[in-house]
N, C-alpha and C. Protein backbone atom coordinates (compact mmCIF):
# COMPACT_ATOMS: atom_id res chain seq x y z
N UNK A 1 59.95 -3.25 172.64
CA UNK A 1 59.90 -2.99 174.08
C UNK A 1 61.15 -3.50 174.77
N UNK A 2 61.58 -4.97 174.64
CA UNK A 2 62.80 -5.43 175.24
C UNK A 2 64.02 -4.85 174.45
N UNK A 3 64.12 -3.77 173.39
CA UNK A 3 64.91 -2.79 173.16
C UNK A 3 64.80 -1.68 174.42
N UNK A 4 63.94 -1.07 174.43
CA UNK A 4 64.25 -0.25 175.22
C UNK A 4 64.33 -0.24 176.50
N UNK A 5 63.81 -1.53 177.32
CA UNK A 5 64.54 -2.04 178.76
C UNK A 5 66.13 -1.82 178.76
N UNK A 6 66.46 -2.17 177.64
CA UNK A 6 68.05 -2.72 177.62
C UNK A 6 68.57 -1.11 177.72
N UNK A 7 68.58 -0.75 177.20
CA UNK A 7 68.48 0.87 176.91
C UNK A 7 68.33 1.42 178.11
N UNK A 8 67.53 1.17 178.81
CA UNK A 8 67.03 2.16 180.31
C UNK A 8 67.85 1.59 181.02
N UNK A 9 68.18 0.17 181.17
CA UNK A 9 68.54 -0.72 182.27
C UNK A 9 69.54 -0.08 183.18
N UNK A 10 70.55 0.49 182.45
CA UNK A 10 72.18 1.43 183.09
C UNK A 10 71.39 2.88 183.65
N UNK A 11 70.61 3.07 182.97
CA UNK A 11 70.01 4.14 184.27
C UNK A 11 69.43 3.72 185.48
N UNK A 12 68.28 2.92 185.03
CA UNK A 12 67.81 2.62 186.06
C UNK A 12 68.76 2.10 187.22
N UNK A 13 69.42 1.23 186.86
CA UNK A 13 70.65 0.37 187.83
C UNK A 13 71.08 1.30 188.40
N UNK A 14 71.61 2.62 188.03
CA UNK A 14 72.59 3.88 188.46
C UNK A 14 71.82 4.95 189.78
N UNK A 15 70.53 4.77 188.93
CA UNK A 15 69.58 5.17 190.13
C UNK A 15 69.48 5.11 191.42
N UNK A 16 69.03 3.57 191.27
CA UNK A 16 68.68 2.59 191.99
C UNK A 16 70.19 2.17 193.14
N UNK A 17 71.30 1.94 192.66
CA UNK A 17 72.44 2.25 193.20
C UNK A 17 72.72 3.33 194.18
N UNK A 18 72.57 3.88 193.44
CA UNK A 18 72.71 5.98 193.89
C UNK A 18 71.88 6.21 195.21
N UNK A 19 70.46 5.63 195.40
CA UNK A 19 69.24 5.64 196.00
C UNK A 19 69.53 4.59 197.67
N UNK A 20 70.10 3.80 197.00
CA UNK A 20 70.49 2.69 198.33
C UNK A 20 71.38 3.25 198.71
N UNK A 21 73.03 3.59 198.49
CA UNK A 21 73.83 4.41 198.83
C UNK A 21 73.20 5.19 199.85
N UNK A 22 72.76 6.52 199.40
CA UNK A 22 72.23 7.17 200.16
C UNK A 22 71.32 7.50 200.71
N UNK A 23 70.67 5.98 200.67
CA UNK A 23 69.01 5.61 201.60
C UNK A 23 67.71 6.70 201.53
N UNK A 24 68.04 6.88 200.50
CA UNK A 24 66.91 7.76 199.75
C UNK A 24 66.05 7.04 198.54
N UNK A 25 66.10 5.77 198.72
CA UNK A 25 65.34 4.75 197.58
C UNK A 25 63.27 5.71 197.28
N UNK A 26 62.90 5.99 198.86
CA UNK A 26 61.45 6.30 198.31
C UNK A 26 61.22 8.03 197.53
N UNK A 27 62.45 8.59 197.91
CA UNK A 27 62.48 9.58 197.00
C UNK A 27 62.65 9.69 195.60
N UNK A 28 63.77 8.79 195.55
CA UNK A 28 64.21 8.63 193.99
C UNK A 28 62.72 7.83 193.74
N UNK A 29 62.07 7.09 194.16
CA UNK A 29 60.80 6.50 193.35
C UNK A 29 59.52 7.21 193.28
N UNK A 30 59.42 8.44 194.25
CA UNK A 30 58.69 9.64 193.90
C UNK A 30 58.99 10.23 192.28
N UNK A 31 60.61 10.77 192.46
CA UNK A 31 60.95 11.57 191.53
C UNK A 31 60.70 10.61 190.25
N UNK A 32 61.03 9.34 189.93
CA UNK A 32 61.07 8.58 189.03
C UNK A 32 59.22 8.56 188.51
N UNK A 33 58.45 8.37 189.55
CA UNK A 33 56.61 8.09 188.86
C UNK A 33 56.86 9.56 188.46
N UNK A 34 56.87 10.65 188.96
CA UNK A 34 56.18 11.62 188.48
C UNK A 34 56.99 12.37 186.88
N UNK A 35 58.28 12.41 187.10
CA UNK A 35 58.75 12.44 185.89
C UNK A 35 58.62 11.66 184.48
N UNK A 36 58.35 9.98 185.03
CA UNK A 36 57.64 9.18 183.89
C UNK A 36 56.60 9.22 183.50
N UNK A 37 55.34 9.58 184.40
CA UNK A 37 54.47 10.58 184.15
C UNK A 37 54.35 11.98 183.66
N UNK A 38 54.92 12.41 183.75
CA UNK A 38 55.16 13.57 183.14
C UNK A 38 55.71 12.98 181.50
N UNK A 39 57.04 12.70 181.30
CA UNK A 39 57.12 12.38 180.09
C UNK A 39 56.07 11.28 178.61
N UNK A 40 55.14 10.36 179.74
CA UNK A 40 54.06 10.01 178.66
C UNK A 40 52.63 11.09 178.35
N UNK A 41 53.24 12.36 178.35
CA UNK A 41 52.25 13.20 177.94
C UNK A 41 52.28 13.25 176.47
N UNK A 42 51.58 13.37 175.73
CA UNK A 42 51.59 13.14 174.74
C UNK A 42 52.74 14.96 173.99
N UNK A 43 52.24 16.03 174.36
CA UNK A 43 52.84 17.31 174.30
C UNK A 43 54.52 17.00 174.97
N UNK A 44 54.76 16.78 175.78
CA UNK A 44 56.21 16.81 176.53
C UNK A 44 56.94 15.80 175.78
N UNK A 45 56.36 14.16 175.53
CA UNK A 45 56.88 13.32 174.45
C UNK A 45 57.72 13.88 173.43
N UNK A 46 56.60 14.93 172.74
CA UNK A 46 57.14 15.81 171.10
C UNK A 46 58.51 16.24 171.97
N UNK A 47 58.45 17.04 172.90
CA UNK A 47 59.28 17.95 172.97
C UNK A 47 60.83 17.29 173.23
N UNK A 48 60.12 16.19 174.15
CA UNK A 48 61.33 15.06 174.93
C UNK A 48 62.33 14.53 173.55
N UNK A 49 61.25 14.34 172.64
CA UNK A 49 62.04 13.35 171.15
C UNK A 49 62.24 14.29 169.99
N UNK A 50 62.25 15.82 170.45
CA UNK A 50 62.15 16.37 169.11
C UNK A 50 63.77 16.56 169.21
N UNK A 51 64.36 17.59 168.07
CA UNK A 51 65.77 17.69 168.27
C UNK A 51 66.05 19.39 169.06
N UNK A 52 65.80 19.53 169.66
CA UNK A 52 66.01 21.17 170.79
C UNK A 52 66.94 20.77 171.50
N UNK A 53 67.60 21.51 172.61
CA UNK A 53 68.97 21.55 172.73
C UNK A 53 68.79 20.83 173.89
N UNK A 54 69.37 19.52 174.39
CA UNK A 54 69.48 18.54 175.30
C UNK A 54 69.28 19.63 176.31
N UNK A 55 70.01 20.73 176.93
CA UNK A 55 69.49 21.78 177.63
C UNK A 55 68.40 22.26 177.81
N UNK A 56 68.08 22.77 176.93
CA UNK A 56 66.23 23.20 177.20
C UNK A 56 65.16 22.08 177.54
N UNK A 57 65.54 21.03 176.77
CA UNK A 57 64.55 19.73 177.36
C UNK A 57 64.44 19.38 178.52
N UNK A 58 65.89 19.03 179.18
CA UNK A 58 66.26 18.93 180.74
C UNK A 58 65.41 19.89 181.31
N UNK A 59 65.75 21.22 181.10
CA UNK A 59 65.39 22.59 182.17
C UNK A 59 64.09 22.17 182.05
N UNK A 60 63.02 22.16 181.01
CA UNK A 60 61.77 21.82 180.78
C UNK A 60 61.17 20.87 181.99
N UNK A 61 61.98 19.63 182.00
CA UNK A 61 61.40 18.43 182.74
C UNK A 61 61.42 18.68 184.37
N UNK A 62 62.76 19.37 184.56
CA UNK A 62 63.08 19.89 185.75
C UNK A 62 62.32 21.24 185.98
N UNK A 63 61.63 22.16 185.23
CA UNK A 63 61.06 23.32 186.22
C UNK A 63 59.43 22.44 186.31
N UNK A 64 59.01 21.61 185.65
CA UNK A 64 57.98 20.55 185.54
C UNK A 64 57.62 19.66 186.96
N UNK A 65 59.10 19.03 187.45
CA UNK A 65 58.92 18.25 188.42
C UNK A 65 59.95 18.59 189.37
N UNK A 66 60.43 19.72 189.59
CA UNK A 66 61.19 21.05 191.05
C UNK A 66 60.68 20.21 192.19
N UNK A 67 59.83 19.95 192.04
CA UNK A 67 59.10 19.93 193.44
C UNK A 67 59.51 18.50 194.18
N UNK A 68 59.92 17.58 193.36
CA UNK A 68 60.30 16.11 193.46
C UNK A 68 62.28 16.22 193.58
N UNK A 69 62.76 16.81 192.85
CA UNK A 69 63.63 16.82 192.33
C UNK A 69 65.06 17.67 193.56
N UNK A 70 65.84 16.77 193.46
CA UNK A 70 67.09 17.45 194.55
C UNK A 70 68.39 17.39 193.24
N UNK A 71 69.31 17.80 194.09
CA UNK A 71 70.29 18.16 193.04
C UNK A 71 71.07 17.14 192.36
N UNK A 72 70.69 15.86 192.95
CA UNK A 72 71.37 14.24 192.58
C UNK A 72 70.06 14.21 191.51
N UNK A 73 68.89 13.87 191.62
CA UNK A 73 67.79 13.82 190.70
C UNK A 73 67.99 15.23 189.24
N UNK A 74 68.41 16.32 189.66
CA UNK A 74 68.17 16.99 188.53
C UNK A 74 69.29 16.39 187.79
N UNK A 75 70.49 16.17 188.34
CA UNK A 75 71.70 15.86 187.38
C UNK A 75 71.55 14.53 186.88
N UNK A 76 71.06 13.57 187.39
CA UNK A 76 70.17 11.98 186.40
C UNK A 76 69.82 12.45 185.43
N UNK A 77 68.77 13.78 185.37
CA UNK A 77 67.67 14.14 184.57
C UNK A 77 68.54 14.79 183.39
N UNK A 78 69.56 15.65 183.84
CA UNK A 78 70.29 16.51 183.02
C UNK A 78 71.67 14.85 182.09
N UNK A 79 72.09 14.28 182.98
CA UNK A 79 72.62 13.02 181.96
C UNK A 79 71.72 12.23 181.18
N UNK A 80 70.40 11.92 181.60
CA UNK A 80 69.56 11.20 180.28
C UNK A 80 69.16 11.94 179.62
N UNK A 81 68.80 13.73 179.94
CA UNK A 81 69.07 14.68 178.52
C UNK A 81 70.03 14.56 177.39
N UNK A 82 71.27 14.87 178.04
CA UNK A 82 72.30 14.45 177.45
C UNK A 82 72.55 13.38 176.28
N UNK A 83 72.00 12.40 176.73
CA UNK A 83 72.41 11.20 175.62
C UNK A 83 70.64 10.85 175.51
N UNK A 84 70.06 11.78 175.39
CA UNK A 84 68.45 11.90 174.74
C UNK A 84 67.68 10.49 175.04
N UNK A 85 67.47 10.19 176.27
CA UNK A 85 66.95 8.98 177.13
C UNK A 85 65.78 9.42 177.80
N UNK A 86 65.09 10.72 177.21
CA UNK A 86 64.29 10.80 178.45
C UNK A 86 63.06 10.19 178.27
N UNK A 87 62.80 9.94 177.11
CA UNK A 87 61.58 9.45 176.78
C UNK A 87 61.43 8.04 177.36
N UNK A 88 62.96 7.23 177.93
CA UNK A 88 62.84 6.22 178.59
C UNK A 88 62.60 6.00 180.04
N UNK A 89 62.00 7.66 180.92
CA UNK A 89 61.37 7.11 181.98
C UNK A 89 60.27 6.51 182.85
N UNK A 90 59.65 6.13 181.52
CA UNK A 90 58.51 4.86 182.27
C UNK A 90 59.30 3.70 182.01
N UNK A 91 60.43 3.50 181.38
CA UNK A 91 60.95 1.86 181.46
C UNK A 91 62.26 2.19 182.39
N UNK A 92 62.29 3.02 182.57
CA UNK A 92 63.86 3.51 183.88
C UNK A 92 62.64 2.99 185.47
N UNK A 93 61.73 3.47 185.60
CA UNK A 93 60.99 3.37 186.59
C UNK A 93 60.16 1.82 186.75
N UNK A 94 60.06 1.22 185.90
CA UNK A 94 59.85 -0.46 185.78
C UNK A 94 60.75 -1.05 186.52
N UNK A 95 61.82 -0.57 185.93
CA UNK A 95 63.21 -1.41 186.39
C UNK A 95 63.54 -1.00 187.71
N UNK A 96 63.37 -0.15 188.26
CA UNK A 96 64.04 0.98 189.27
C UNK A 96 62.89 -0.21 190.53
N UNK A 97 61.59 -0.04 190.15
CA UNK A 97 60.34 -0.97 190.58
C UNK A 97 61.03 -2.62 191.06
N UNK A 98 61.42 -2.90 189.68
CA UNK A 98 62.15 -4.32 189.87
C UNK A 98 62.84 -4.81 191.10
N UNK A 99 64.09 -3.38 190.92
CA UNK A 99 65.03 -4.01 192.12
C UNK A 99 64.44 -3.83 193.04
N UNK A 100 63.68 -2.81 193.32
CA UNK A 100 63.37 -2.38 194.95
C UNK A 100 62.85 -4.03 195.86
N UNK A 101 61.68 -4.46 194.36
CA UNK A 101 61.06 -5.40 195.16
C UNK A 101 62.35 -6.89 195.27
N UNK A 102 63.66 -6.82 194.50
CA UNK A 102 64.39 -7.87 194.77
C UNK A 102 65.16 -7.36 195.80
N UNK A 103 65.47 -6.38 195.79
CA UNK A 103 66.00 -5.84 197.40
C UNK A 103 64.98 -6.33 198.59
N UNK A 104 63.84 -5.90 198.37
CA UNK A 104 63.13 -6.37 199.73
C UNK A 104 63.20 -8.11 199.64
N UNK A 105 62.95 -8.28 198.34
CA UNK A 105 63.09 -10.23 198.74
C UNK A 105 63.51 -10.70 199.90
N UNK A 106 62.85 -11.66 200.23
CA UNK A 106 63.54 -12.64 201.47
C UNK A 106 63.54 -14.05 200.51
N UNK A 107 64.93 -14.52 201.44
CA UNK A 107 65.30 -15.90 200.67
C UNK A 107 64.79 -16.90 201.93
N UNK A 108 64.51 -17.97 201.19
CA UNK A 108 64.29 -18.80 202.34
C UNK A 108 65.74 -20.22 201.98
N UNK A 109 66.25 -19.60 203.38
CA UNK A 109 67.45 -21.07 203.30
C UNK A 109 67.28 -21.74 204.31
N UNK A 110 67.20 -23.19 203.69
CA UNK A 110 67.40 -24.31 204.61
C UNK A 110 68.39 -24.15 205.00
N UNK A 111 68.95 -24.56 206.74
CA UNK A 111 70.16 -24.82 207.32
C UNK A 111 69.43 -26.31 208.11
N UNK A 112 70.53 -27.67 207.52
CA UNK A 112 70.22 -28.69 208.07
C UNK A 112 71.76 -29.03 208.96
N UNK A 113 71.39 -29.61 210.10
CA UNK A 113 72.50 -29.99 211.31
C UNK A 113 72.02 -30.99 211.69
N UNK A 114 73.60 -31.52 212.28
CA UNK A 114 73.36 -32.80 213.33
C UNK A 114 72.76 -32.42 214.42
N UNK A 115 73.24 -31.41 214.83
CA UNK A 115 72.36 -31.01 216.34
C UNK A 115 71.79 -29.86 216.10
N UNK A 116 70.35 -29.48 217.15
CA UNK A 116 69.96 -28.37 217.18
C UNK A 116 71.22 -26.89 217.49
N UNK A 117 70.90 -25.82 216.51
CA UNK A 117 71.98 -24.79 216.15
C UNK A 117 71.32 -23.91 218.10
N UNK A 118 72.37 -22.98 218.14
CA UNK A 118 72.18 -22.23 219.14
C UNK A 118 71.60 -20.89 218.68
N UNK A 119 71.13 -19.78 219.09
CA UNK A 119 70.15 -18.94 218.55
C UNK A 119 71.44 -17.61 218.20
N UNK A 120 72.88 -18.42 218.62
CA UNK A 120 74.39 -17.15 218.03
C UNK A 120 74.64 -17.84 217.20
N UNK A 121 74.69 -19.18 216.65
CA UNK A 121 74.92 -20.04 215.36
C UNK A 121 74.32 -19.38 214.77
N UNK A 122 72.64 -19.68 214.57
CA UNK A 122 72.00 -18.84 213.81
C UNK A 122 72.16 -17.86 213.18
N UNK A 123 72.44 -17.03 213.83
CA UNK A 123 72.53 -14.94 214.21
C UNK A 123 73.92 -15.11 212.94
N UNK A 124 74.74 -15.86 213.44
CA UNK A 124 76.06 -15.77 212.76
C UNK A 124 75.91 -16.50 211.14
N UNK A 125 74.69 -17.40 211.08
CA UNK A 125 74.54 -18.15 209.22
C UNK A 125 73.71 -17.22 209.07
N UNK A 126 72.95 -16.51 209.56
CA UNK A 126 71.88 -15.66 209.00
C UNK A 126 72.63 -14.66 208.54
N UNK A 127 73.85 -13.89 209.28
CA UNK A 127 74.14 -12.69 208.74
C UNK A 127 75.16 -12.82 207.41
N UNK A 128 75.62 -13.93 207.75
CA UNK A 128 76.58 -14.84 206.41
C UNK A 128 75.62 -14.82 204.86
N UNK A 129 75.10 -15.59 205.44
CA UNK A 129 74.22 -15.75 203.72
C UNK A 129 73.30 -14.30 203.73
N UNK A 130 72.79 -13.71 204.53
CA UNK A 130 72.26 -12.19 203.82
C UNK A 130 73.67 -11.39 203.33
N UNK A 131 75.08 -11.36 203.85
CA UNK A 131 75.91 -10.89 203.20
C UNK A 131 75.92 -11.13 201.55
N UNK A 132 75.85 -12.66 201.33
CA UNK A 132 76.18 -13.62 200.60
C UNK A 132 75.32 -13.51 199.40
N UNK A 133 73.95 -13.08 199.74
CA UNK A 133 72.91 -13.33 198.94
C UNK A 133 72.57 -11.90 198.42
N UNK A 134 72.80 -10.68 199.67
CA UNK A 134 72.44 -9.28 199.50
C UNK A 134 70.96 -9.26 199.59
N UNK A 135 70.18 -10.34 200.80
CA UNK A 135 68.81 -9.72 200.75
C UNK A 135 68.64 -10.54 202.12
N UNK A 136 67.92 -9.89 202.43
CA UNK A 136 67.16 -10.73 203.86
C UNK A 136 66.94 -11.94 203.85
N UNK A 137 66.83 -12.93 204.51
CA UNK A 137 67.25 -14.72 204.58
C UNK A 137 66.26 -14.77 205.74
N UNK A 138 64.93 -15.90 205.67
CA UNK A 138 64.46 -16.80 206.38
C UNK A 138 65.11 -17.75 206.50
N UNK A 139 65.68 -18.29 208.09
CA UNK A 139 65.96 -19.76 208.26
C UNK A 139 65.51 -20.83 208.16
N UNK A 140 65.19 -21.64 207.58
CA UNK A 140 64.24 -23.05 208.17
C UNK A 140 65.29 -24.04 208.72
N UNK A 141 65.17 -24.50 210.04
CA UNK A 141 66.12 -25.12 210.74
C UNK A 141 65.44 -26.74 210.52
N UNK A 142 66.55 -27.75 210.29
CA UNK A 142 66.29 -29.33 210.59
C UNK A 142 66.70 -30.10 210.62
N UNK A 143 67.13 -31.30 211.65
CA UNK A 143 68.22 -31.66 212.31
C UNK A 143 68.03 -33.04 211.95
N UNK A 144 69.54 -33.58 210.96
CA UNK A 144 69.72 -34.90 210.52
C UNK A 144 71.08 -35.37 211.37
N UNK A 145 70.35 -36.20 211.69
CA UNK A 145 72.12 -36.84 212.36
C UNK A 145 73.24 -38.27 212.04
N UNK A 146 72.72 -37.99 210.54
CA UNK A 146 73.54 -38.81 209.88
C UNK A 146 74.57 -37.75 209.00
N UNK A 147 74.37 -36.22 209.24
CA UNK A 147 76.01 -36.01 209.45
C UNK A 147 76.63 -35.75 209.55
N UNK A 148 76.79 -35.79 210.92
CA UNK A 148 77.55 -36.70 212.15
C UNK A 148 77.68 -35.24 212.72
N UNK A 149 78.04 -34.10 211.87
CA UNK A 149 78.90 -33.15 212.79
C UNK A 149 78.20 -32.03 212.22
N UNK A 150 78.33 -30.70 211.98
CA UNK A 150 78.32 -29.30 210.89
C UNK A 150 77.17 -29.32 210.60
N UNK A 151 76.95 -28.61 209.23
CA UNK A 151 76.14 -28.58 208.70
C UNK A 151 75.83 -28.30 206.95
N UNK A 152 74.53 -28.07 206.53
CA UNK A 152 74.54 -27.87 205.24
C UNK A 152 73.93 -26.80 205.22
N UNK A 153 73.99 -25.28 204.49
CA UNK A 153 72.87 -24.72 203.62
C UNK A 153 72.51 -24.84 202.09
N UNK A 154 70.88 -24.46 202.21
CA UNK A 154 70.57 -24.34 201.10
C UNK A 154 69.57 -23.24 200.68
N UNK A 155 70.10 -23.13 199.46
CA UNK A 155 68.81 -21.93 199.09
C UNK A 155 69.10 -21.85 197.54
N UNK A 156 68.19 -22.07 197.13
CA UNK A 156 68.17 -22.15 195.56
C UNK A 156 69.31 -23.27 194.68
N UNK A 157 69.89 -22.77 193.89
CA UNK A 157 70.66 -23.66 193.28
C UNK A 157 72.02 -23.23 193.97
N UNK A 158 72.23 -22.45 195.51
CA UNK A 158 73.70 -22.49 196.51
C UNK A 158 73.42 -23.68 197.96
N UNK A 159 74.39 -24.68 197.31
CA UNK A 159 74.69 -25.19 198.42
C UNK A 159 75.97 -25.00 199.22
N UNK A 160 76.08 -24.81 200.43
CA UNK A 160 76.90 -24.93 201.13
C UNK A 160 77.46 -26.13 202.07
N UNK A 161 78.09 -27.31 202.02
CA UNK A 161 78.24 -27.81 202.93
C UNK A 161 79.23 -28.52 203.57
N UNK A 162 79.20 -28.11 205.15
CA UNK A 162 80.06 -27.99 206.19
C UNK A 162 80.15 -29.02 206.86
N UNK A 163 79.21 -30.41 206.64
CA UNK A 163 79.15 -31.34 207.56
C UNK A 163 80.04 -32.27 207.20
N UNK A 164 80.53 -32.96 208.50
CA UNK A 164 81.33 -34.49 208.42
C UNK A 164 81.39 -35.25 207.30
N UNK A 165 80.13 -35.41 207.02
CA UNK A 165 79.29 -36.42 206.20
C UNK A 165 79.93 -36.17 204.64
N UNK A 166 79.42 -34.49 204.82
CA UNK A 166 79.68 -33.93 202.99
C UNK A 166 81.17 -34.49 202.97
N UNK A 167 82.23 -34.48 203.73
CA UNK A 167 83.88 -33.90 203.74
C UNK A 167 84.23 -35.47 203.59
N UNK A 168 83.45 -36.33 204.30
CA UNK A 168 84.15 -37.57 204.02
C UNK A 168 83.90 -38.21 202.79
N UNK A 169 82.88 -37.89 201.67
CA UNK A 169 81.90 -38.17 200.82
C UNK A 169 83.14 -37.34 199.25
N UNK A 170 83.04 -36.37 200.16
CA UNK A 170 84.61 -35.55 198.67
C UNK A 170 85.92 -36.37 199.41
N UNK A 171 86.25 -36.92 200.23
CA UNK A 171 87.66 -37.29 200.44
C UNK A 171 87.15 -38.94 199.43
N UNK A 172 86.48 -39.41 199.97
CA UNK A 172 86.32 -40.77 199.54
C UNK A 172 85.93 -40.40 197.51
N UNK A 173 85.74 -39.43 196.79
CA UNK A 173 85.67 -38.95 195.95
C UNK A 173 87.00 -38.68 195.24
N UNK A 174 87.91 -38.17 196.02
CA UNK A 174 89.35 -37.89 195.69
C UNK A 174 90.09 -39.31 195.82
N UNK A 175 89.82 -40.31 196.60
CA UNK A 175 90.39 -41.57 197.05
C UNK A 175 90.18 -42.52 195.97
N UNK A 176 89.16 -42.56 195.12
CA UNK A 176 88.65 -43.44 194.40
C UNK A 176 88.89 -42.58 192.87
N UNK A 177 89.49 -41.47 192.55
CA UNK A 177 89.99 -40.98 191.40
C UNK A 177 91.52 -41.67 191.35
């Protein structure tokens, strides 16, 4: 099984890419269930894995699922013909599943300050670390004033920090090397 993730993964990714680009993510995940459905038929399987001409298989899958399918989707369909992948779209559509829901993720980052931030501070670390992170960012705001000035973020194993405190803490670090 973790063979053939690895295997799907560059489609799916290409998809999934392709789909955000051109903000068509719930289409491509239409076209993706019903074609992976379609291919765990037990009859279409044979046909998907037998050796017939990467052409006819494609046309097969595509006059099958027309109805889902635009001209970016048939040509996916017609490249994993090509290099005989089709039998990998229930694990192209796992993955495709994956990102969507790490795209929607929200991160939650601490931002700690000496003083309470202003609600354009904010606006301006919020849009920083969603650049930074590539997903939507909860703030949790909380105000230490030991230091002294700036501030710190955090979120997972990224720290950022901007305060007095951190800067005198690496100078006195460099002073004592």
């Amino acid at each position: 099984m973790a063979d053939l993730i690895t295997i799907a993964r560059p489609y799916a990714k290409a998809a999934f890419d392709f789909a955000v680009e051109k903000n068509s993510i719930e289409s491509w995940h239409k076209m993706l269930v019903l074609t992976a459905e379609v291919s765990k038929d037990a009859q279409i399987r044979s046909v998907l894995t037998s050796d017939m001409k990467t052409d006819s298989v494609a046309n097969l899958l595509i006059n099958i699922c027309k109805d889902v399918l635009d001209e970016y989707s048939t040509n996916f369909i017609k490249v994993m013909a090509e290099n005989k992948r089709l039998s990998l779209l229930p694990e192209v559509l796992t993955l495709f599943k994956q990102y969507c829901l790490d795209k929607e993720a929200q991160a939650d980052v601490d931002v700690i300050s000496a003083n309470e931030l202003t609600e354009e501070q904010l606006n301006k670390i919020s849009v920083a670390v969603e650049k930074r992170l590539s997903r939507k960012v909860k703030l949790k705001c909380h105000i230490d004033k030991s230091l002294i000035s700036g501030f710190i973020i955090r979120t997972g194993d990224m720290v950022i920090d901007s305060s007095i405190r951190g800067r005198l803490n690496r100078l006195n670090d460099v002073l004592q090397s």
